[in-house]
N, C-alpha and C. Protein backbone atom coordinates (compact mmCIF):
# COMPACT_ATOMS: atom_id res chain seq x y z
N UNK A 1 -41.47 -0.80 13.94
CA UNK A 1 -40.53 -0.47 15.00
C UNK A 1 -40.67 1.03 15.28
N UNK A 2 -40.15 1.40 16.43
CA UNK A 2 -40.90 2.84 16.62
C UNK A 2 -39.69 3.60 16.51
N UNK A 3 -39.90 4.97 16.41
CA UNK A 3 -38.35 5.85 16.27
C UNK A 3 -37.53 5.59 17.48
N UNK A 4 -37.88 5.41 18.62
CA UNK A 4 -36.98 5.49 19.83
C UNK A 4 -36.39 4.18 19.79
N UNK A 5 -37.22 3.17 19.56
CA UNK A 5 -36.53 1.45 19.26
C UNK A 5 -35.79 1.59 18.38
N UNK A 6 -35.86 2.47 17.19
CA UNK A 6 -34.97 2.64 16.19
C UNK A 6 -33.49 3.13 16.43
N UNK A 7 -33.97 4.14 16.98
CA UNK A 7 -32.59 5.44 17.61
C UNK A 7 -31.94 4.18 18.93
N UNK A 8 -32.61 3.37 19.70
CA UNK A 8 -31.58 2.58 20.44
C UNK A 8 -30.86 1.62 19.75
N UNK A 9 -31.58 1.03 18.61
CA UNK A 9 -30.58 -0.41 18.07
C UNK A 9 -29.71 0.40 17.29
N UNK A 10 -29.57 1.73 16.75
CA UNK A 10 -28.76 2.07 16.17
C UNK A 10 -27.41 2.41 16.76
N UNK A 11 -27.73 3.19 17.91
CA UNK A 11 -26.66 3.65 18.67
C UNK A 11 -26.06 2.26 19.18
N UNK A 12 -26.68 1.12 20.06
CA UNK A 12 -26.17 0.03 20.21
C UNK A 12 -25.07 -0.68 18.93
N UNK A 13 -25.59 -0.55 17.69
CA UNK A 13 -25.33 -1.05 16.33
C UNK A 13 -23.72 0.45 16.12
N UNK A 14 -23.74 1.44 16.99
CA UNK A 14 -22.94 1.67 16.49
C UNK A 14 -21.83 2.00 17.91
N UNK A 15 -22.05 1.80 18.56
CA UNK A 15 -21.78 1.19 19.85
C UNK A 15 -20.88 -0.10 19.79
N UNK A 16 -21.61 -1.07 19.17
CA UNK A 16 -20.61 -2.16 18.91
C UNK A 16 -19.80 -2.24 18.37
N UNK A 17 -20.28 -1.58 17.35
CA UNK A 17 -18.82 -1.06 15.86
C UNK A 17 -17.59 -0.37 16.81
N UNK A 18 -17.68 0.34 17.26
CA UNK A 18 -16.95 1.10 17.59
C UNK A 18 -16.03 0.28 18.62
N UNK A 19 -16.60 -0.32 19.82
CA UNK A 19 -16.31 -1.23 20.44
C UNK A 19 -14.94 -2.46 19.62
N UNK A 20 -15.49 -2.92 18.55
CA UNK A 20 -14.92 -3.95 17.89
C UNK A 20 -13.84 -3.68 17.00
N UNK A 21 -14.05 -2.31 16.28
CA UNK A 21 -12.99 -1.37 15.94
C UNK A 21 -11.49 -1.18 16.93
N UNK A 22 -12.02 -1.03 18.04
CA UNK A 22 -11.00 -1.18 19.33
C UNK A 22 -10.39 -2.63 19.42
N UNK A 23 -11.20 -3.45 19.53
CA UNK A 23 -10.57 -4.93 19.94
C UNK A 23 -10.09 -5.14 18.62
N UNK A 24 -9.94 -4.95 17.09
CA UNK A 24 -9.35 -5.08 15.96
C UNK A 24 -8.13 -4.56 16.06
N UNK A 25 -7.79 -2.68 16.60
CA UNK A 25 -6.71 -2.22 16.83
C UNK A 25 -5.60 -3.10 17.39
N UNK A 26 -6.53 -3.05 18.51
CA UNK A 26 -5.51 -3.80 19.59
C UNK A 26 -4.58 -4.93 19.37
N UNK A 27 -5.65 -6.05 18.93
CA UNK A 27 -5.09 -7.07 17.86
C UNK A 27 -3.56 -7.18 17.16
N UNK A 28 -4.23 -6.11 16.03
CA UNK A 28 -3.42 -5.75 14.86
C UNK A 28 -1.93 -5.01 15.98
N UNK A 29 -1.89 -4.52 17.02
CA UNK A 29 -1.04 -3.82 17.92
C UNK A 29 -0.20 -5.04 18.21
N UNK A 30 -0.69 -6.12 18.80
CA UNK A 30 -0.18 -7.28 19.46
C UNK A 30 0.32 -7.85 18.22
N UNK A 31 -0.19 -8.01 17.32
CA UNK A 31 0.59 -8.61 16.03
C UNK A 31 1.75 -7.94 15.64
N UNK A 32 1.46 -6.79 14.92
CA UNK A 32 2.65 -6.14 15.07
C UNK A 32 4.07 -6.07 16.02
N UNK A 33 4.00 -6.35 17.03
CA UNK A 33 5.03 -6.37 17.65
C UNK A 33 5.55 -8.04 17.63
N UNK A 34 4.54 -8.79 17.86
CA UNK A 34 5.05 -10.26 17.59
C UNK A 34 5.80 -10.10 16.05
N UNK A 35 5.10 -9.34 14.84
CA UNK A 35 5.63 -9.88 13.57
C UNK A 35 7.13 -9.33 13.48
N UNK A 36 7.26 -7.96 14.33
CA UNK A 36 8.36 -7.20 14.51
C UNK A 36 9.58 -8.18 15.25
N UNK A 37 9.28 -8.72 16.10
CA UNK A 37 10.30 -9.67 17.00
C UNK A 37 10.83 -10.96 15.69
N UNK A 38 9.54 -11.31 14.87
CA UNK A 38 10.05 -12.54 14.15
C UNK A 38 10.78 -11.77 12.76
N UNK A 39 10.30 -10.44 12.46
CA UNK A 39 11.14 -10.12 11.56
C UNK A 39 12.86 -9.69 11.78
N UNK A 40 13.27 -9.53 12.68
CA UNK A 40 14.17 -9.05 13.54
C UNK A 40 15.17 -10.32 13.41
N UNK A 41 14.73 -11.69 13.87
CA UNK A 41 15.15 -12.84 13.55
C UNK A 41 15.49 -12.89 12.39
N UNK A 42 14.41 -13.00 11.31
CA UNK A 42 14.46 -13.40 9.65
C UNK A 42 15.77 -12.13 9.15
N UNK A 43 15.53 -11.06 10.11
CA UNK A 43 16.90 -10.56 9.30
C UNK A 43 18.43 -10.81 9.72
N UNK A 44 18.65 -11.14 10.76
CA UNK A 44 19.53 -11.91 11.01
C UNK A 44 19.88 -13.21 10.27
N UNK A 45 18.73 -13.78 10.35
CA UNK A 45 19.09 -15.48 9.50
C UNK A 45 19.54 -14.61 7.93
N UNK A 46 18.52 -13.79 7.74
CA UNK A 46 19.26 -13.34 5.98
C UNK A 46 20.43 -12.73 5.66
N UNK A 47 20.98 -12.31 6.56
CA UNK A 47 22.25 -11.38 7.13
C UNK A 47 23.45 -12.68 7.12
N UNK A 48 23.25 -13.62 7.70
CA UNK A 48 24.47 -14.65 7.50
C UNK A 48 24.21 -15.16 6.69
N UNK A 49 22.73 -15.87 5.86
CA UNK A 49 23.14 -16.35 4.52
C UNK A 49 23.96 -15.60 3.31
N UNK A 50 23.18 -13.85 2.77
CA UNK A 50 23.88 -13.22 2.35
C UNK A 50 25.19 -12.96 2.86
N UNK A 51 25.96 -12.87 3.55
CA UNK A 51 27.44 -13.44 3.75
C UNK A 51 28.19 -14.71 3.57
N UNK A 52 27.47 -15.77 4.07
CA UNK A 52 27.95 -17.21 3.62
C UNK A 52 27.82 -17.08 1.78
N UNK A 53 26.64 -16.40 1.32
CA UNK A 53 26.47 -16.82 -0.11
C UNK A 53 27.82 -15.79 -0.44
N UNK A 54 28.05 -14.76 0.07
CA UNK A 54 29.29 -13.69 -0.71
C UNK A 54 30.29 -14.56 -0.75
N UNK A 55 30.67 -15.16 0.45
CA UNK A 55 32.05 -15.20 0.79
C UNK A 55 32.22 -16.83 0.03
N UNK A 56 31.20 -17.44 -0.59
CA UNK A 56 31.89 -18.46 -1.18
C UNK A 56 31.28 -18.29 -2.80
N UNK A 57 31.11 -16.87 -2.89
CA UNK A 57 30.75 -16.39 -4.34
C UNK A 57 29.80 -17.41 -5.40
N UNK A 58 28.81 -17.65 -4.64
CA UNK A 58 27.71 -18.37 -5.22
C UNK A 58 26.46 -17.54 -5.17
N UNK A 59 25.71 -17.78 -5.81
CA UNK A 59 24.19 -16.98 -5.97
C UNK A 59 23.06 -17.59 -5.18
N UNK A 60 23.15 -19.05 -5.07
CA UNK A 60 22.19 -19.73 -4.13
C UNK A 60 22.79 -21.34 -3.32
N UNK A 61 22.39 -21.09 -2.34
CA UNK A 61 22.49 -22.20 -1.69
C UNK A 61 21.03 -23.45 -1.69
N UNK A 62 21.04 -24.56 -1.83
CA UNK A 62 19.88 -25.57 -1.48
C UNK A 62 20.26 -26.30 -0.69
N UNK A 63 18.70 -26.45 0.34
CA UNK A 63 18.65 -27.41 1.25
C UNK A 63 17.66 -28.58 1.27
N UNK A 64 17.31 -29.56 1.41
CA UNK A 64 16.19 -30.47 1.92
C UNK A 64 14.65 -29.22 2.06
N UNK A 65 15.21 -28.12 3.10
CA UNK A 65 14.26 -27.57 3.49
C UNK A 65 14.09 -26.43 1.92
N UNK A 66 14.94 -26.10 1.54
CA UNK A 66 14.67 -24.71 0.56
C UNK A 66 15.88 -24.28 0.01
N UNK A 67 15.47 -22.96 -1.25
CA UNK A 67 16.78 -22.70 -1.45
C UNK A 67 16.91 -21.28 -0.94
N UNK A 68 17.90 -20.70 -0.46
CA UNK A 68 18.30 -18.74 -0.10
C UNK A 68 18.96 -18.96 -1.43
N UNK A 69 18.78 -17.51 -2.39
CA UNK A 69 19.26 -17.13 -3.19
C UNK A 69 19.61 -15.50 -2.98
N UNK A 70 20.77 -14.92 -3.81
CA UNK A 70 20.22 -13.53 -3.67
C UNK A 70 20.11 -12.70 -5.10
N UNK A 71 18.45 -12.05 -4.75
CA UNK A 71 18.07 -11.80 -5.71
C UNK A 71 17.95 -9.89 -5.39
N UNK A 72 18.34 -9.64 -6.80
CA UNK A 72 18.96 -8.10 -6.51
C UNK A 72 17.69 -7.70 -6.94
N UNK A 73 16.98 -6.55 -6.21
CA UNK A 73 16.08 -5.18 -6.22
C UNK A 73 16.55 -3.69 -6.20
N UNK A 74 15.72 -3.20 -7.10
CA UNK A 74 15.83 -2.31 -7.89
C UNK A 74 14.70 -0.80 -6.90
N UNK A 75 15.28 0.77 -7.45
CA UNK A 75 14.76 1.23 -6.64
C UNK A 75 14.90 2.67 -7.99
N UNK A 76 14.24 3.37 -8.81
CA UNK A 76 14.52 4.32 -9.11
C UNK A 76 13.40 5.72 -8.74
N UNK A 77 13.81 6.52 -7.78
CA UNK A 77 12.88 7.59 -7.45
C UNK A 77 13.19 8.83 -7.71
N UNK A 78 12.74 10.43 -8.35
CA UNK A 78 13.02 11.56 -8.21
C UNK A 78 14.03 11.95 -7.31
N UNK A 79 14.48 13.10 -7.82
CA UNK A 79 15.66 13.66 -6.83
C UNK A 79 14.89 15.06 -7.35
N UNK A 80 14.54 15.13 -8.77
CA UNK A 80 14.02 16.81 -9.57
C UNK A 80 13.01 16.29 -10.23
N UNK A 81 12.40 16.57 -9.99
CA UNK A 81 11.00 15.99 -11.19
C UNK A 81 10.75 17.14 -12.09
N UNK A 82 10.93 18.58 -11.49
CA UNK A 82 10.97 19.02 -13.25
C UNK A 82 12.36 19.31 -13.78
N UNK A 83 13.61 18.39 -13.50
CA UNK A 83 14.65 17.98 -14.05
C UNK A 83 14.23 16.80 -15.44
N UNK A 84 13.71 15.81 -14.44
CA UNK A 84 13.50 14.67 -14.90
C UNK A 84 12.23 14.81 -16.28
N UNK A 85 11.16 15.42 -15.79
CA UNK A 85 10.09 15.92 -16.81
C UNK A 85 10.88 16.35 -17.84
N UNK A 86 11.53 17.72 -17.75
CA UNK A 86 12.25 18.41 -18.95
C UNK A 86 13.21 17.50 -19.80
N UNK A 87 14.07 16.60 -18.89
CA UNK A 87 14.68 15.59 -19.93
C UNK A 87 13.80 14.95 -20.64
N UNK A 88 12.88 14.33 -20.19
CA UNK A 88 12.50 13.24 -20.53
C UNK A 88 11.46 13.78 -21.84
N UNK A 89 10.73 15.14 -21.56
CA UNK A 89 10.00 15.26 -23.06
C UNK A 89 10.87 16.31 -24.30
N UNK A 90 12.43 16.63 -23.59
CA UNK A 90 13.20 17.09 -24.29
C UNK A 90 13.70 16.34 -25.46
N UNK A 91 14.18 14.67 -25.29
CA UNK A 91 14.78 14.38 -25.54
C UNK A 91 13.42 12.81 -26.05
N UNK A 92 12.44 12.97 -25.76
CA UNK A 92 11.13 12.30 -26.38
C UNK A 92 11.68 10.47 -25.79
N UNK A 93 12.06 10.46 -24.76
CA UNK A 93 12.64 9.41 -23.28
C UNK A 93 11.29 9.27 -22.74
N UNK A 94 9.90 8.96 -23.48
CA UNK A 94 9.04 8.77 -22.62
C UNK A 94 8.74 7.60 -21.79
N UNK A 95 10.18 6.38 -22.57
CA UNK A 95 10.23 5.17 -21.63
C UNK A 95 10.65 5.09 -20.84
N UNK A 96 11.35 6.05 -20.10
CA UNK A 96 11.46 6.07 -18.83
C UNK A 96 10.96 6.82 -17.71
N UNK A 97 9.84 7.08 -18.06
CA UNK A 97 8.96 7.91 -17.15
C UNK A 97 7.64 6.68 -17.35
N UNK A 98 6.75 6.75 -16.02
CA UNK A 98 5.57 5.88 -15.92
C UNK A 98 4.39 7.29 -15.13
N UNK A 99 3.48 7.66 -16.18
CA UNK A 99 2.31 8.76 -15.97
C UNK A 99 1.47 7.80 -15.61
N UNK A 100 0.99 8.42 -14.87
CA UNK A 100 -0.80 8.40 -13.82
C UNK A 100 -1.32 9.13 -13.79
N UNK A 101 -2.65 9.27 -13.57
CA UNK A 101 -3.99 9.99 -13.71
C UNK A 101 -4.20 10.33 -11.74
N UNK A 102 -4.10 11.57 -12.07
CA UNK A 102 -4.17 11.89 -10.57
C UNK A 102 -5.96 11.65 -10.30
N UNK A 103 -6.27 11.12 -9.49
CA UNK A 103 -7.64 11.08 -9.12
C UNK A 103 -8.41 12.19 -8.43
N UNK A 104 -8.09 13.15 -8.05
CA UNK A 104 -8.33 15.07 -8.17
C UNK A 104 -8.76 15.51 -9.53
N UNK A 105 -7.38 15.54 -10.45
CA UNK A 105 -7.87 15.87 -11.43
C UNK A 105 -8.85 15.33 -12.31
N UNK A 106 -8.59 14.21 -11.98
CA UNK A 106 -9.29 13.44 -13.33
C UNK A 106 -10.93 13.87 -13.19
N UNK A 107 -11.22 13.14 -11.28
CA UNK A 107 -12.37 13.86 -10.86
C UNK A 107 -13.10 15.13 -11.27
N UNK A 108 -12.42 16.10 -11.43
CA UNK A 108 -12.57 17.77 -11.77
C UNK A 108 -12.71 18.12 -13.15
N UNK A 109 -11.83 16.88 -13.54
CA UNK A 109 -12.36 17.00 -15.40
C UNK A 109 -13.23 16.29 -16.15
N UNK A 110 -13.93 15.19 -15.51
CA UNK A 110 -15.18 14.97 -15.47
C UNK A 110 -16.23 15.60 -15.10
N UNK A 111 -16.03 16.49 -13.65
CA UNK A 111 -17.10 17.31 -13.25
C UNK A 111 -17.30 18.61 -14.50
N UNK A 112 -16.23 19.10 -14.88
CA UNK A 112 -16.16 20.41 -16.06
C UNK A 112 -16.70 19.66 -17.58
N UNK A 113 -16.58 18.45 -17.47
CA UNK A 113 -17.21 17.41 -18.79
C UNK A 113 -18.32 17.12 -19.19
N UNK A 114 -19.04 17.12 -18.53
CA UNK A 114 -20.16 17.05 -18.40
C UNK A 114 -20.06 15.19 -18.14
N UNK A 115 -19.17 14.58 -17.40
CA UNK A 115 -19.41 13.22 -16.92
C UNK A 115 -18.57 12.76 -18.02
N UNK A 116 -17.90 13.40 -18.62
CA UNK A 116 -17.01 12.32 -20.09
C UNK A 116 -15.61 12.56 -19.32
N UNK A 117 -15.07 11.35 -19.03
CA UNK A 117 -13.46 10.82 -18.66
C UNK A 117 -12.76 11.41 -19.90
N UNK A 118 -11.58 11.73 -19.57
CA UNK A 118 -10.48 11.89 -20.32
C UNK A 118 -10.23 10.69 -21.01
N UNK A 119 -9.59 10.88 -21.77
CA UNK A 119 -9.36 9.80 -23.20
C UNK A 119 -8.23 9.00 -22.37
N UNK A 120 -8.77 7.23 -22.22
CA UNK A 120 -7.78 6.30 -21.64
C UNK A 120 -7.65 6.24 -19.95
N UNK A 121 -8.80 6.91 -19.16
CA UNK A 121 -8.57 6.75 -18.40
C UNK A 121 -9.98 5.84 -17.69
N UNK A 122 -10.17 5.30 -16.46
CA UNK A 122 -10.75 4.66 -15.99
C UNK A 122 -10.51 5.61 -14.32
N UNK A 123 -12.40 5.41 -13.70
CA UNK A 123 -12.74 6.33 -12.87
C UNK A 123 -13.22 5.46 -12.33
N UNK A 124 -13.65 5.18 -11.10
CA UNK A 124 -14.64 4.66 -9.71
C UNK A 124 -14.85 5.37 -8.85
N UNK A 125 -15.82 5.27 -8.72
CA UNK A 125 -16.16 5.69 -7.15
C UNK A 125 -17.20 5.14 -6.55
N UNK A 126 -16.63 4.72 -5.09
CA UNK A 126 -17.54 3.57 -4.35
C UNK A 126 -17.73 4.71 -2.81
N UNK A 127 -18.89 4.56 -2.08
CA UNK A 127 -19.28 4.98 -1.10
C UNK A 127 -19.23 3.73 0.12
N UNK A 128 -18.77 4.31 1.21
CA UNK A 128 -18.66 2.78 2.44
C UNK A 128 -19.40 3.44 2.97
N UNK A 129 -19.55 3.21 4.26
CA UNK A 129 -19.82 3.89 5.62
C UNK A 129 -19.22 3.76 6.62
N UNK A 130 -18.54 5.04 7.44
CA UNK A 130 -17.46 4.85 8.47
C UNK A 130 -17.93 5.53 9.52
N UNK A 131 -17.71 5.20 10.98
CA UNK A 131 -18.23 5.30 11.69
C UNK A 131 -16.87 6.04 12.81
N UNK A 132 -17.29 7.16 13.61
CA UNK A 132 -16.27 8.05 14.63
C UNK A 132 -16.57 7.97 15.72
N UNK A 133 -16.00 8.23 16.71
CA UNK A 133 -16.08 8.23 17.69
C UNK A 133 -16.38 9.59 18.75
N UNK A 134 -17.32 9.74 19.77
CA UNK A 134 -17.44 10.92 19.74
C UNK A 134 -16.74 11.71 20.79
């Protein structure tokens, strides 16, 4: 194949990508607003079950079709994190803290390692190819 046949199926090849990238957006655009309209519904329908279930102080209702129950979720986030840090290795509370391996660092301390990970941690790195628009 010659360089110029080359340099056209590529640009075509990325021409299309780009193209199809668009008709994916779009898509995902039109979905979104459909899933938005049906979620809008579903919270309404969950809005009077959780009231029907309060007001006759039961936890779940069953039907033929299913059961609504209500099931309580949980949410605990920072307000001080070096509040929370200082308690927590003050007072040796390390069960209530959950550590992660920042992927910066960890990166950077492999590069200064000579390629040896920190003790307990697990590294990847995968290459794609992404394509811009110009």
């Amino acid at each position: 194949m010659s360089e110029a046949m080359e340099e056209g199926t590529l640009a075509t090849l990325i021409d299309s990508y780009i193209k199809l990238r668009d008709k994916k957006e779009a898509l995902v655009k039109e979905q979104r607003i459909e899933v938005k309209k049906l979620d809008e519904i579903m919270e309404g329908i969950e809005s009077f079950l959780r009231a029907h279930l309060k007001q006759q102080k039961v936890q779940s209702i069953s039907s033929d079709f299913g059961t609504a129950f209500i099931n309580r979720q949980r949410s605990a986030t920072l307000a001080d994190t070096a509040m929370f840090r200082e308690f927590v290795i003050a007072n040796g509370n390390f069960d209530l803290a959950d550590f992660r391996p920042k992927k910066d660092a960890v990166e950077a301390y492999i590069e200064e390692h000579g390629g040896r990970l920190p003790p307990g941690v697990n590294f990847n790195t995968r290459e794609i190819v992404l394509v811009q628009r110009k």
